[in-house]
PDB file of N, CA and C in Angstrom:
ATOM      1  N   UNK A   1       0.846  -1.185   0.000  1.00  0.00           N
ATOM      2  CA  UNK A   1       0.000   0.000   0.000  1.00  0.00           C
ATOM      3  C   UNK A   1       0.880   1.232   0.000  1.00  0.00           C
ATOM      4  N   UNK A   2       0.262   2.021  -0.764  1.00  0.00           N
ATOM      5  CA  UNK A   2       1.153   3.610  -0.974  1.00  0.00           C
ATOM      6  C   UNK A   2      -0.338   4.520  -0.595  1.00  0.00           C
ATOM      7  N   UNK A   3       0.398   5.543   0.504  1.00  0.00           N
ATOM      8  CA  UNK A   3      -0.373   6.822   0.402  1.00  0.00           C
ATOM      9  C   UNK A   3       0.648   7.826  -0.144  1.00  0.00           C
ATOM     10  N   UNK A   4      -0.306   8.805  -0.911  1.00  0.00           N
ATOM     11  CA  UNK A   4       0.302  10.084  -0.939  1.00  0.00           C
ATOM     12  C   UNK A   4      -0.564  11.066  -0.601  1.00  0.00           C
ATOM     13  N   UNK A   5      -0.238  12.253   0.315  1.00  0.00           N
ATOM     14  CA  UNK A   5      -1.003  13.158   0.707  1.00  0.00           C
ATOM     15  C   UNK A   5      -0.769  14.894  -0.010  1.00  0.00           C
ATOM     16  N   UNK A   6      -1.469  15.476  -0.217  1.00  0.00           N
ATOM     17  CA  UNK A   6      -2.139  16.859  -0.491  1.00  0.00           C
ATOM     18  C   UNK A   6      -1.908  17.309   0.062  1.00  0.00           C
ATOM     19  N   UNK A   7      -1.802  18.737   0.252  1.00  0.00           N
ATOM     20  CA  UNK A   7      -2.699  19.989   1.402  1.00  0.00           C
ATOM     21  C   UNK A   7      -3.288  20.824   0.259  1.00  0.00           C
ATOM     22  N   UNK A   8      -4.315  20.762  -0.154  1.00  0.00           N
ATOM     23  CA  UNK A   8      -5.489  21.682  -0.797  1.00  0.00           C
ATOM     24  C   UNK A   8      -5.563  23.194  -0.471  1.00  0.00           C
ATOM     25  N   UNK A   9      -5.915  23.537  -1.220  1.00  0.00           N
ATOM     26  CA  UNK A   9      -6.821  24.952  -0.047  1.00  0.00           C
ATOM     27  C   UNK A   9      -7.592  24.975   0.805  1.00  0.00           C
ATOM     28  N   UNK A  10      -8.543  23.889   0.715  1.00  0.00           N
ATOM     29  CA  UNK A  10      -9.576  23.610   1.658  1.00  0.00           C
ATOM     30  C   UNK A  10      -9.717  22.019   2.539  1.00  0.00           C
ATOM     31  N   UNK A  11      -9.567  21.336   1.343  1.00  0.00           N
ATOM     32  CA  UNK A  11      -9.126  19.742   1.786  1.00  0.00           C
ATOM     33  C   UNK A  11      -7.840  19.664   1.585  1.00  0.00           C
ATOM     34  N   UNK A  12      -7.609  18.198   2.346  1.00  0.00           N
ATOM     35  CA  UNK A  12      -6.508  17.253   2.387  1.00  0.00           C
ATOM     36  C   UNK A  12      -6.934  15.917   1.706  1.00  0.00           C
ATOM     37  N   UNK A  13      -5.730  15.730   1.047  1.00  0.00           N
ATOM     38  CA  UNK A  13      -6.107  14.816  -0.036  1.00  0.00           C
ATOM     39  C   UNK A  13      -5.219  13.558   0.176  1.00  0.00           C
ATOM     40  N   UNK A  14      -6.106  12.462   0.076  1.00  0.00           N
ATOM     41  CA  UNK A  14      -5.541  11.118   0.208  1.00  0.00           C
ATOM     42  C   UNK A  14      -5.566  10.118  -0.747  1.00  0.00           C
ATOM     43  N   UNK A  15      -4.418   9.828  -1.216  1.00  0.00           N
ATOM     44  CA  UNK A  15      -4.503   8.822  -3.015  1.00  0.00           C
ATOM     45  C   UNK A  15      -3.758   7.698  -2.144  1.00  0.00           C
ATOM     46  N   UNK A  16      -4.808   6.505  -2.255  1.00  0.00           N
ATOM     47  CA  UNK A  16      -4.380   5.638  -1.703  1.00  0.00           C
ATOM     48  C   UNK A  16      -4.271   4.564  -3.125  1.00  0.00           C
ATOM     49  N   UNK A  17      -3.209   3.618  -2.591  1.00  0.00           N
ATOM     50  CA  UNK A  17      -3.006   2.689  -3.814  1.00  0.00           C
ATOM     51  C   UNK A  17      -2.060   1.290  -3.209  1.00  0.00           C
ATOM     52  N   UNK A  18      -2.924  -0.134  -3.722  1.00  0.00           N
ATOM     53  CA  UNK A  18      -2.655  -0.940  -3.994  1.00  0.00           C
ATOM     54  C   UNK A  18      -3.175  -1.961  -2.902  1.00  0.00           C
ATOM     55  N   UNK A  19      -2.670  -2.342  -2.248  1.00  0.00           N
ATOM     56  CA  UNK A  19      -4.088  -3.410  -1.239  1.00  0.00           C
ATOM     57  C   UNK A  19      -4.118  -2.776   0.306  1.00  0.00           C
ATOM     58  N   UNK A  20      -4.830  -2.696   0.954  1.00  0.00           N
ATOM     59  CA  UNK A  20      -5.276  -2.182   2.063  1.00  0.00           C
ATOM     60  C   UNK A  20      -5.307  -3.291   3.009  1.00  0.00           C
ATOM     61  N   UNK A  21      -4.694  -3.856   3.957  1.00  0.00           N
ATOM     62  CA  UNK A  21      -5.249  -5.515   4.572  1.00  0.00           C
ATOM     63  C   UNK A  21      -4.828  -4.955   5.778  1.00  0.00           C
ATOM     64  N   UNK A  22      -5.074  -6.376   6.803  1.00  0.00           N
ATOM     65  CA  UNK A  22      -5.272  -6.056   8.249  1.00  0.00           C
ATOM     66  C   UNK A  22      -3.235  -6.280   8.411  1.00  0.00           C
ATOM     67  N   UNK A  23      -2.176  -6.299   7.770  1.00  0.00           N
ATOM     68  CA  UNK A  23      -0.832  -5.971   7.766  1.00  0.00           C
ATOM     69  C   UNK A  23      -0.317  -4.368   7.637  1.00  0.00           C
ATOM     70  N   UNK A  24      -1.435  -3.909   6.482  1.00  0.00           N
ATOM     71  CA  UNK A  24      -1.144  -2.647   7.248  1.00  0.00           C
ATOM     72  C   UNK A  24      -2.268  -1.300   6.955  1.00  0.00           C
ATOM     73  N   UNK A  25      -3.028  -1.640   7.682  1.00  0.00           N
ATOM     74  CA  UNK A  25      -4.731  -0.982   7.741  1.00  0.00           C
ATOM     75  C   UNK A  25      -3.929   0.301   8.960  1.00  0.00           C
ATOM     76  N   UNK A  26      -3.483  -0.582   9.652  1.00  0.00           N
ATOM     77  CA  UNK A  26      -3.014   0.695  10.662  1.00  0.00           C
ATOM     78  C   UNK A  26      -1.489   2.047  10.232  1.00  0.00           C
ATOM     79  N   UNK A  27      -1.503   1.643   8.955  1.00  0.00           N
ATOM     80  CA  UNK A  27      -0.630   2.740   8.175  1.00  0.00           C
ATOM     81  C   UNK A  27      -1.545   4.216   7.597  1.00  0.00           C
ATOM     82  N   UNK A  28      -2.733   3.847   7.320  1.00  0.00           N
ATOM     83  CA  UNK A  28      -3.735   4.594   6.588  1.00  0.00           C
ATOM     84  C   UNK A  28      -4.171   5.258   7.919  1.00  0.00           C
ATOM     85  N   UNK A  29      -4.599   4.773   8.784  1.00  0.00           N
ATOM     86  CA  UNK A  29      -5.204   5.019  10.056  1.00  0.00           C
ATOM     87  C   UNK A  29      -4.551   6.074  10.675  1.00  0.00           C
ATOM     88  N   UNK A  30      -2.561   5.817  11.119  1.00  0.00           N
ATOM     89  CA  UNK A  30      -2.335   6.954  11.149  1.00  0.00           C
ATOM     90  C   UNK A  30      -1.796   8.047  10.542  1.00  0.00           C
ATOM     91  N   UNK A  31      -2.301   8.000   9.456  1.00  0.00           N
ATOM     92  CA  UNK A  31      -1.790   9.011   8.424  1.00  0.00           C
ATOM     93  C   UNK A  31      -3.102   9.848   8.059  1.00  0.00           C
ATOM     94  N   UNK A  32      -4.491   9.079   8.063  1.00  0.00           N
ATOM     95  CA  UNK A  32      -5.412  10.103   8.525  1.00  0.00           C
ATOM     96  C   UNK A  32      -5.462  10.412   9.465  1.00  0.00           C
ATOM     97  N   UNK A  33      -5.463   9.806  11.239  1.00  0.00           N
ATOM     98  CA  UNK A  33      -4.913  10.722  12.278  1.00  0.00           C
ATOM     99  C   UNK A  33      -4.429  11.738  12.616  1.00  0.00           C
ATOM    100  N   UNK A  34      -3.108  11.510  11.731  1.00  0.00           N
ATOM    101  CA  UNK A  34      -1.935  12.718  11.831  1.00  0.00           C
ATOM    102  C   UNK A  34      -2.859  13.941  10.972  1.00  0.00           C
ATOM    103  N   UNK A  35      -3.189  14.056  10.218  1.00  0.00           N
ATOM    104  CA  UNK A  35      -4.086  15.031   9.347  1.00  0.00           C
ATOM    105  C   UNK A  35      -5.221  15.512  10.696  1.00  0.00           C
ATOM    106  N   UNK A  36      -5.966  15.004  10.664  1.00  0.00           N
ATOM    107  CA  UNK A  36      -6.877  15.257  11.383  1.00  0.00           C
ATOM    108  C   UNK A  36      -6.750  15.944  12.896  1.00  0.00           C
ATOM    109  N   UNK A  37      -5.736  15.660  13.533  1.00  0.00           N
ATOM    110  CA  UNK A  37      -4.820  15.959  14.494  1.00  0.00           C
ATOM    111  C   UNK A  37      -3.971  17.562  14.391  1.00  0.00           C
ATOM    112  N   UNK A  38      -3.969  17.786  13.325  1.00  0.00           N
ATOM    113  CA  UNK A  38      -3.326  18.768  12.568  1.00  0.00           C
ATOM    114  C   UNK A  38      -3.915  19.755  12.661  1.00  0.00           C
ATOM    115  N   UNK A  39      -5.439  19.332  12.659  1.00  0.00           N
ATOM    116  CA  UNK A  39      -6.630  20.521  12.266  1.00  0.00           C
ATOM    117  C   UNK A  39      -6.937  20.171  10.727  1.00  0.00           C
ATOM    118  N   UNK A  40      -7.048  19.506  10.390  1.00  0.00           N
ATOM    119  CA  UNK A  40      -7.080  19.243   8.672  1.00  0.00           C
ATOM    120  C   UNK A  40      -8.292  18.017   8.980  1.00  0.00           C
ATOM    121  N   UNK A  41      -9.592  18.947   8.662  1.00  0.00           N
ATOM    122  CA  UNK A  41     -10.976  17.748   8.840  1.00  0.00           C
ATOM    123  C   UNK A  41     -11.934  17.868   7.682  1.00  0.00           C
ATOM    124  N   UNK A  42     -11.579  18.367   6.527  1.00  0.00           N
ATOM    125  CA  UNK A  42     -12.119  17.995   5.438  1.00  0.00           C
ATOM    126  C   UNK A  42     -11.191  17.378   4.300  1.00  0.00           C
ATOM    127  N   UNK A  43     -11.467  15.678   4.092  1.00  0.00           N
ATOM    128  CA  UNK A  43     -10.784  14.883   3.829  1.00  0.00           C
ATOM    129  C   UNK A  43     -11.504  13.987   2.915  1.00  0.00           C
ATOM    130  N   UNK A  44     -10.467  13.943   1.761  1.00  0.00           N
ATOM    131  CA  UNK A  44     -11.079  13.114   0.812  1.00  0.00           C
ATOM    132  C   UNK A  44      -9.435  11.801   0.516  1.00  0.00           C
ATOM    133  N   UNK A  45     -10.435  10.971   0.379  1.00  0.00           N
ATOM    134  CA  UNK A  45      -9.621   9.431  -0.052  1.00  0.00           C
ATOM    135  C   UNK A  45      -9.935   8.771  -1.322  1.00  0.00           C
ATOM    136  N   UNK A  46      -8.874   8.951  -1.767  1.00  0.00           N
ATOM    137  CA  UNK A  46      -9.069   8.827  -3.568  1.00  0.00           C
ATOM    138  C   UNK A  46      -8.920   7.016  -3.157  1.00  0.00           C
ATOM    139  N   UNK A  47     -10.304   6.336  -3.771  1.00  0.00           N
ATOM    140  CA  UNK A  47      -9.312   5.161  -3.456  1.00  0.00           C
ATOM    141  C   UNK A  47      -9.552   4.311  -4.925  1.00  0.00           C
ATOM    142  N   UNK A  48      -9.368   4.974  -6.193  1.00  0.00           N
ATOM    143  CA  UNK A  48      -9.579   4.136  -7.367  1.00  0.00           C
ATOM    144  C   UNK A  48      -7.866   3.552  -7.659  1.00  0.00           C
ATOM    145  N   UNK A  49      -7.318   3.615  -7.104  1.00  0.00           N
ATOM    146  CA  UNK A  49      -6.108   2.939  -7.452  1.00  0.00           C
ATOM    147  C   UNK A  49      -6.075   1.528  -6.047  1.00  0.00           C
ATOM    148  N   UNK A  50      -6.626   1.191  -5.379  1.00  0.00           N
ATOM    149  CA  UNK A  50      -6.747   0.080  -4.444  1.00  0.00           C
ATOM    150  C   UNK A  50      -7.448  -0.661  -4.887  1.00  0.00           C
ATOM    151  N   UNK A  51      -6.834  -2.023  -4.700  1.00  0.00           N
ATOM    152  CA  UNK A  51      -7.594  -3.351  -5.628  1.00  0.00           C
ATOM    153  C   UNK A  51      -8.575  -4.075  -4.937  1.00  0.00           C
ATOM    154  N   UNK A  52      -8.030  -3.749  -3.314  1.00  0.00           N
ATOM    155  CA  UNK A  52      -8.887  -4.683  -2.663  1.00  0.00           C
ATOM    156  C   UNK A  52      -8.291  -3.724  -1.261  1.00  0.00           C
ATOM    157  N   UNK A  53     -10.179  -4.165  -0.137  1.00  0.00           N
ATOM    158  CA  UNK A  53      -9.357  -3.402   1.404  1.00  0.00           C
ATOM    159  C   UNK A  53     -10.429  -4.402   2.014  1.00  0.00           C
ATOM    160  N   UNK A  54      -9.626  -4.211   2.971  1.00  0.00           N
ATOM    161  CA  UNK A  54     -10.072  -5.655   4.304  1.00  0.00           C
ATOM    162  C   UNK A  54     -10.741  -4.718   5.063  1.00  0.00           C
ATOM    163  N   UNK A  55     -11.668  -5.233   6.099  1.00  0.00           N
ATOM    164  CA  UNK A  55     -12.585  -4.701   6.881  1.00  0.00           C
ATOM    165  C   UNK A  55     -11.849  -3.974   7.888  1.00  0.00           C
ATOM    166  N   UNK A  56     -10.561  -4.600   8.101  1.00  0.00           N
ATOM    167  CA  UNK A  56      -9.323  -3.383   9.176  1.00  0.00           C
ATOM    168  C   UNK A  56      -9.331  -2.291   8.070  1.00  0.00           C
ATOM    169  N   UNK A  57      -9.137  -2.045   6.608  1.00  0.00           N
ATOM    170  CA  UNK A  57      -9.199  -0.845   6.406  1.00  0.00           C
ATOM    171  C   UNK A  57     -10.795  -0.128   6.395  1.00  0.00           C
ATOM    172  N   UNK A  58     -11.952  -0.791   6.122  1.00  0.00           N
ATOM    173  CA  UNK A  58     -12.991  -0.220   6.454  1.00  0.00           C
ATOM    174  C   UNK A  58     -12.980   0.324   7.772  1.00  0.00           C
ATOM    175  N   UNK A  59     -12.608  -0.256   8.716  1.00  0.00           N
ATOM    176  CA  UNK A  59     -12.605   0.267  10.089  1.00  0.00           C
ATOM    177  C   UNK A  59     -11.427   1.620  10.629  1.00  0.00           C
ATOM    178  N   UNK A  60     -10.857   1.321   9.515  1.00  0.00           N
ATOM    179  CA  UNK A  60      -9.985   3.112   9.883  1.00  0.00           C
ATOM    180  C   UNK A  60     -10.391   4.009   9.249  1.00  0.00           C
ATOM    181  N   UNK A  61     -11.419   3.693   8.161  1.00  0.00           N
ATOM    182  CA  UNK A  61     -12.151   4.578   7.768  1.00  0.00           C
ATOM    183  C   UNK A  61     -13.300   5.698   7.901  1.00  0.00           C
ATOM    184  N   UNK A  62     -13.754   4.540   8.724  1.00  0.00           N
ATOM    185  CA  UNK A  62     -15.167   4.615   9.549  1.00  0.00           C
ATOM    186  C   UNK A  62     -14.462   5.809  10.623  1.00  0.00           C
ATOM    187  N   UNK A  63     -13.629   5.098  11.610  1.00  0.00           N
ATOM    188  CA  UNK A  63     -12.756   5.686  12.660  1.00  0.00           C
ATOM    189  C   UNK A  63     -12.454   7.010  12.341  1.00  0.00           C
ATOM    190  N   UNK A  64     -11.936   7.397  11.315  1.00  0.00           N
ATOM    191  CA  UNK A  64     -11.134   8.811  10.873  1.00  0.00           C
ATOM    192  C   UNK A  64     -12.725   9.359  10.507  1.00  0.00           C
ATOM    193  N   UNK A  65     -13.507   9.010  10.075  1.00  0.00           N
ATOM    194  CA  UNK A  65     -15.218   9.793   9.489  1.00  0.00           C
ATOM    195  C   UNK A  65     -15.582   9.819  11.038  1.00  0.00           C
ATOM    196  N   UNK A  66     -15.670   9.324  11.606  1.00  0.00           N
ATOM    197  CA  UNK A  66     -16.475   9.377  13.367  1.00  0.00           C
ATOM    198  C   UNK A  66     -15.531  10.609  14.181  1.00  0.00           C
ATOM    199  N   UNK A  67     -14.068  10.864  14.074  1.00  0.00           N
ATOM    200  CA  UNK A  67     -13.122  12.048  14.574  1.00  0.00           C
ATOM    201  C   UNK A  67     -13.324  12.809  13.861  1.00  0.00           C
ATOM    202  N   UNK A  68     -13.489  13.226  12.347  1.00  0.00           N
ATOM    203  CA  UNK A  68     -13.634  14.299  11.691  1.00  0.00           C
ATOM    204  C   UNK A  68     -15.360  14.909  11.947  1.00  0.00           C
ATOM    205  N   UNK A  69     -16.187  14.209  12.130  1.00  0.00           N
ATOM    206  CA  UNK A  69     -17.214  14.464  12.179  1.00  0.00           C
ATOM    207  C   UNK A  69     -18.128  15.223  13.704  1.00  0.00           C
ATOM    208  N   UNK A  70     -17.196  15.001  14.741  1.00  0.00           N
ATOM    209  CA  UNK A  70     -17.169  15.241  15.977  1.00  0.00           C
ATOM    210  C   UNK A  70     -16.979  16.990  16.147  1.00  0.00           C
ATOM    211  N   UNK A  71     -16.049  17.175  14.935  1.00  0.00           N
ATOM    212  CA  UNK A  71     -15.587  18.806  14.740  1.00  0.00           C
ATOM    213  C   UNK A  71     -17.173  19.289  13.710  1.00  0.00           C
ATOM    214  N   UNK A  72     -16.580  20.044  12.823  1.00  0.00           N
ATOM    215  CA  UNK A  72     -17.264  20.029  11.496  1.00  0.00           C
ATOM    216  C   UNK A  72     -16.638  19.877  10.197  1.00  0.00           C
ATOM    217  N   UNK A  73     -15.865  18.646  10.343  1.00  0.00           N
ATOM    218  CA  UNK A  73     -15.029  18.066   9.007  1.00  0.00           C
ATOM    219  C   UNK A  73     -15.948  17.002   8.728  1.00  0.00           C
ATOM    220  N   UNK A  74     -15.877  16.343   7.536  1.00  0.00           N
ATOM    221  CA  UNK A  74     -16.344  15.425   6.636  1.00  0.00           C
ATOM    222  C   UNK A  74     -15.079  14.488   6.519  1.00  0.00           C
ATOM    223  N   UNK A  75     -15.076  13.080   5.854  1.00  0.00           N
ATOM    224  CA  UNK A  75     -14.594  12.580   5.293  1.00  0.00           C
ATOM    225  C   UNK A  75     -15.461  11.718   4.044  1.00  0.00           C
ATOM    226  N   UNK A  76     -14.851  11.863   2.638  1.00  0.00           N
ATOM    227  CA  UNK A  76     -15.548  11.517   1.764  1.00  0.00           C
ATOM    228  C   UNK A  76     -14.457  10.760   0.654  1.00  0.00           C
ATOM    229  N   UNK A  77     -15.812  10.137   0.139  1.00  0.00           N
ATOM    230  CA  UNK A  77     -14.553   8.606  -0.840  1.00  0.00           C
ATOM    231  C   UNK A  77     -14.390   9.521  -1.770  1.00  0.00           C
ATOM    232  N   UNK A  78     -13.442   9.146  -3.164  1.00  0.00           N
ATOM    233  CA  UNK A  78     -13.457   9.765  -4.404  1.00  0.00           C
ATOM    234  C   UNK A  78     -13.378   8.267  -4.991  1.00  0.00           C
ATOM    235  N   UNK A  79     -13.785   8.018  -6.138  1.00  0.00           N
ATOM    236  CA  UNK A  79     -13.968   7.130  -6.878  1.00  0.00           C
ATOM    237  C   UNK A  79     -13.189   5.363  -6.773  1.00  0.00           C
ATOM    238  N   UNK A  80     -13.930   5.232  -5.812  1.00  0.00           N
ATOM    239  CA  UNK A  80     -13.240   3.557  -5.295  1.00  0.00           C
ATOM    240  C   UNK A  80     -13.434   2.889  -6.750  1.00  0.00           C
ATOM    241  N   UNK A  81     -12.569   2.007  -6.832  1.00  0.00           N
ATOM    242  CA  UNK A  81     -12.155   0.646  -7.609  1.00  0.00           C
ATOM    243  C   UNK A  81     -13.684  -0.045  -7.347  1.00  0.00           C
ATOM    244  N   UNK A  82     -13.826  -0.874  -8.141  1.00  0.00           N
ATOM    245  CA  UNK A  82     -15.234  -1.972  -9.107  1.00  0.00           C
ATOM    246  C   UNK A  82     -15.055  -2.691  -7.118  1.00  0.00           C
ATOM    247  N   UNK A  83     -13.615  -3.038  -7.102  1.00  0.00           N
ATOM    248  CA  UNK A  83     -13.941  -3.795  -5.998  1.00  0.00           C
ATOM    249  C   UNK A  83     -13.554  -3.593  -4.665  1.00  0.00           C
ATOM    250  N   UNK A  84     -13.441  -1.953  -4.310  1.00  0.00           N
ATOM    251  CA  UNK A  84     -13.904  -1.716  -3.218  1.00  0.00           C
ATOM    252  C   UNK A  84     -15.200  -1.257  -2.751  1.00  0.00           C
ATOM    253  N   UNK A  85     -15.720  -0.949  -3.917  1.00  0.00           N
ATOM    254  CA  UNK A  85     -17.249  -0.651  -3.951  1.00  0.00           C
ATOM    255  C   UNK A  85     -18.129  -1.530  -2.936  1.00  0.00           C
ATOM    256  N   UNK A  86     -17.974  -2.860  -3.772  1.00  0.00           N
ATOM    257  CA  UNK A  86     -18.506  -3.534  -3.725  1.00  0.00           C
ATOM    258  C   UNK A  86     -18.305  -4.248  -2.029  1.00  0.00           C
ATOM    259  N   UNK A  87     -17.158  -3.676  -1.287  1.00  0.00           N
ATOM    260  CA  UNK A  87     -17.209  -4.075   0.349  1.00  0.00           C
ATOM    261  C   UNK A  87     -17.826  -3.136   0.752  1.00  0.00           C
ATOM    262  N   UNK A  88     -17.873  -1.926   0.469  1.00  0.00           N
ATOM    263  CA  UNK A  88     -18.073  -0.687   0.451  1.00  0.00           C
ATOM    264  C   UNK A  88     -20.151  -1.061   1.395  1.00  0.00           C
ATOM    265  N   UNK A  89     -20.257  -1.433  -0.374  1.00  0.00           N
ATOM    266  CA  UNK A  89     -22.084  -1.847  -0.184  1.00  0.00           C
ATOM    267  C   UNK A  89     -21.943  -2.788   0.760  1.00  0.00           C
ATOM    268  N   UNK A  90     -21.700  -4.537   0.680  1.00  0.00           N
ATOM    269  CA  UNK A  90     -21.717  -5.497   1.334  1.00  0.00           C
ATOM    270  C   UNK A  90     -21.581  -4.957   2.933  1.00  0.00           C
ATOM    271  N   UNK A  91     -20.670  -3.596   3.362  1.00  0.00           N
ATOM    272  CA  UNK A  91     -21.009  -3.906   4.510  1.00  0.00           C
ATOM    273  C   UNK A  91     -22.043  -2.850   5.207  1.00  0.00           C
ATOM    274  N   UNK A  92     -22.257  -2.327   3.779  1.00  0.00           N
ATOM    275  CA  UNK A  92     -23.340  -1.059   4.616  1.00  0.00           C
ATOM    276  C   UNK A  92     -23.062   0.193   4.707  1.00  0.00           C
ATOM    277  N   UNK A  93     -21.650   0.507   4.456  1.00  0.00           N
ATOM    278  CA  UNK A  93     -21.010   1.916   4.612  1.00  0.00           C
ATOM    279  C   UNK A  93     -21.204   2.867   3.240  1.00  0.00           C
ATOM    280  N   UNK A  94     -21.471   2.279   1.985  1.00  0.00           N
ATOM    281  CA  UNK A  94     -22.125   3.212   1.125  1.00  0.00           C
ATOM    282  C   UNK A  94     -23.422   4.388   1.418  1.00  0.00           C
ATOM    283  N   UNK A  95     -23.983   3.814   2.271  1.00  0.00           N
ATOM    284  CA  UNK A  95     -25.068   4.574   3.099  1.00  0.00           C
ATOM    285  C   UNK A  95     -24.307   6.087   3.855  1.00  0.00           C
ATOM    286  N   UNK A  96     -23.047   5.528   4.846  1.00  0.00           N
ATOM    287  CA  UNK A  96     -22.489   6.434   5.466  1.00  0.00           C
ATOM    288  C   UNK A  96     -21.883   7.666   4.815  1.00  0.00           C
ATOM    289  N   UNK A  97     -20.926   6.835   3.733  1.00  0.00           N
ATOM    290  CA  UNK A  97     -19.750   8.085   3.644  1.00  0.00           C
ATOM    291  C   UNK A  97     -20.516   8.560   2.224  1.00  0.00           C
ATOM    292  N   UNK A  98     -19.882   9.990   1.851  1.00  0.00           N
ATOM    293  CA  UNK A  98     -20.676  10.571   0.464  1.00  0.00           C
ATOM    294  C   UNK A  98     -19.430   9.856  -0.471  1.00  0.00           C
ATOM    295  N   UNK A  99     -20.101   9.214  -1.412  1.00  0.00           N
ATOM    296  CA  UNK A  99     -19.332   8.991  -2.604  1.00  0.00           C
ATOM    297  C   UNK A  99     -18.831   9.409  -3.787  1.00  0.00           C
ATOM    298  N   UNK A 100     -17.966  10.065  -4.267  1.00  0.00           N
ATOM    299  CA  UNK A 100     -18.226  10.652  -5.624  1.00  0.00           C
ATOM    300  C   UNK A 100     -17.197   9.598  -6.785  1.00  0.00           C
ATOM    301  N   UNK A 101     -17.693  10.037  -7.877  1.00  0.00           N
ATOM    302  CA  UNK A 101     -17.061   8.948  -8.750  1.00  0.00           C
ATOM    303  C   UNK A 101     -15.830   9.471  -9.416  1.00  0.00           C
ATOM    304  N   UNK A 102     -15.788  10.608  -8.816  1.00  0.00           N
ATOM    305  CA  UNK A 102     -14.118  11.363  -9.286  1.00  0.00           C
ATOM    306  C   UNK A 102     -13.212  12.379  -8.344  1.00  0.00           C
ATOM    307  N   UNK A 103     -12.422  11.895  -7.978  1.00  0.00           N
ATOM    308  CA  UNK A 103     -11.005  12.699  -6.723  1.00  0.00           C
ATOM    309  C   UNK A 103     -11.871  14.424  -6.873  1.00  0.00           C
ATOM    310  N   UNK A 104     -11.796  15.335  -8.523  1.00  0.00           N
ATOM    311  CA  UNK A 104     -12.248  16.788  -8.593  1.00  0.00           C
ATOM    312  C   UNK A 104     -13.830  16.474  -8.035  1.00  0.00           C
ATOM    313  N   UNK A 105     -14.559  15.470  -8.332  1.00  0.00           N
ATOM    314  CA  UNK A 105     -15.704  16.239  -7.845  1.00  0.00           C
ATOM    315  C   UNK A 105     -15.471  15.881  -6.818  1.00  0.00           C
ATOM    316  N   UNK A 106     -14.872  15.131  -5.689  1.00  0.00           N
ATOM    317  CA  UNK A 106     -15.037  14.707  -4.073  1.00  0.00           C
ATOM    318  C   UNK A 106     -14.228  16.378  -3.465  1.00  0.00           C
ATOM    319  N   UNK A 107     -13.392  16.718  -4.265  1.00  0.00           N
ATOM    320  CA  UNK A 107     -12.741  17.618  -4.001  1.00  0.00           C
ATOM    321  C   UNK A 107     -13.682  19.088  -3.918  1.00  0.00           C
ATOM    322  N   UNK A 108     -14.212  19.087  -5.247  1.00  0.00           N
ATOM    323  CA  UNK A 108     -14.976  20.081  -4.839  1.00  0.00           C
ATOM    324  C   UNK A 108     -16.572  20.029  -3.958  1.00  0.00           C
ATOM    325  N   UNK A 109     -16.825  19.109  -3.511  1.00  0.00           N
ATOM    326  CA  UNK A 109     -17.937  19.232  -2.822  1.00  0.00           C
ATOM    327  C   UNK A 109     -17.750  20.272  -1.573  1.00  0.00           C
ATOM    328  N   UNK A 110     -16.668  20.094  -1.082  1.00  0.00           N
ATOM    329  CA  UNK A 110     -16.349  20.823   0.046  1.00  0.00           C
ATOM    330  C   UNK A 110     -16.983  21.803  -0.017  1.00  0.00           C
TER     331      UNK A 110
END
């Protein structure tokens, strides 16, 4: 797994890439932390370059959306992969987070 991070004008930007698993779910976790920690609570996670994420990365996801949301930050997907979507739905969290189908529009919702 590779992150690379942003600082926006308004968001912080997260391009995540390549598998997400419970080896290292807790890399993503604190690297949105550290952001969020920062003062940086409008956050978008590009995740169309990840092939696959394990429910440890759903759960740092969730985690970093439940701390940003406590302030008045957001956290929002930008265009997940065919098959993170699809854990995405299966576990119910498509409901939660706002989805957009492209990094500029997740970016500009802000």
């Amino acid at each position: 797994m590779q992150i690379q991070t942003s600082e926006l004008k308004r968001v912080t930007l997260f391009e995540v890439s390549g598998r997400v698993d419970s080896t290292n779910a807790n890399e993503l976790g604190d690297a949105l932390n550290a952001a969020i920690d920062a003062g940086r609570t409008q956050i978008v996670v590009d995740l169309s370059n990840v092939e696959y994420m394990s429910s440890a990365g759903l759960r740092e996801l969730v985690t970093a959306l439940k701390k940003v949301k406590r302030g008045t930050g957001d956290l929002r997907l930008a265009a997940p992969s065919e098959r993170v979507m699809e854990v995405l739905e299966l576990a119910g969290l498509d409901s939660i987070f706002e989805i957009y189908p492209s990094q500029v529009e997740a970016v500009g919702s802000f």
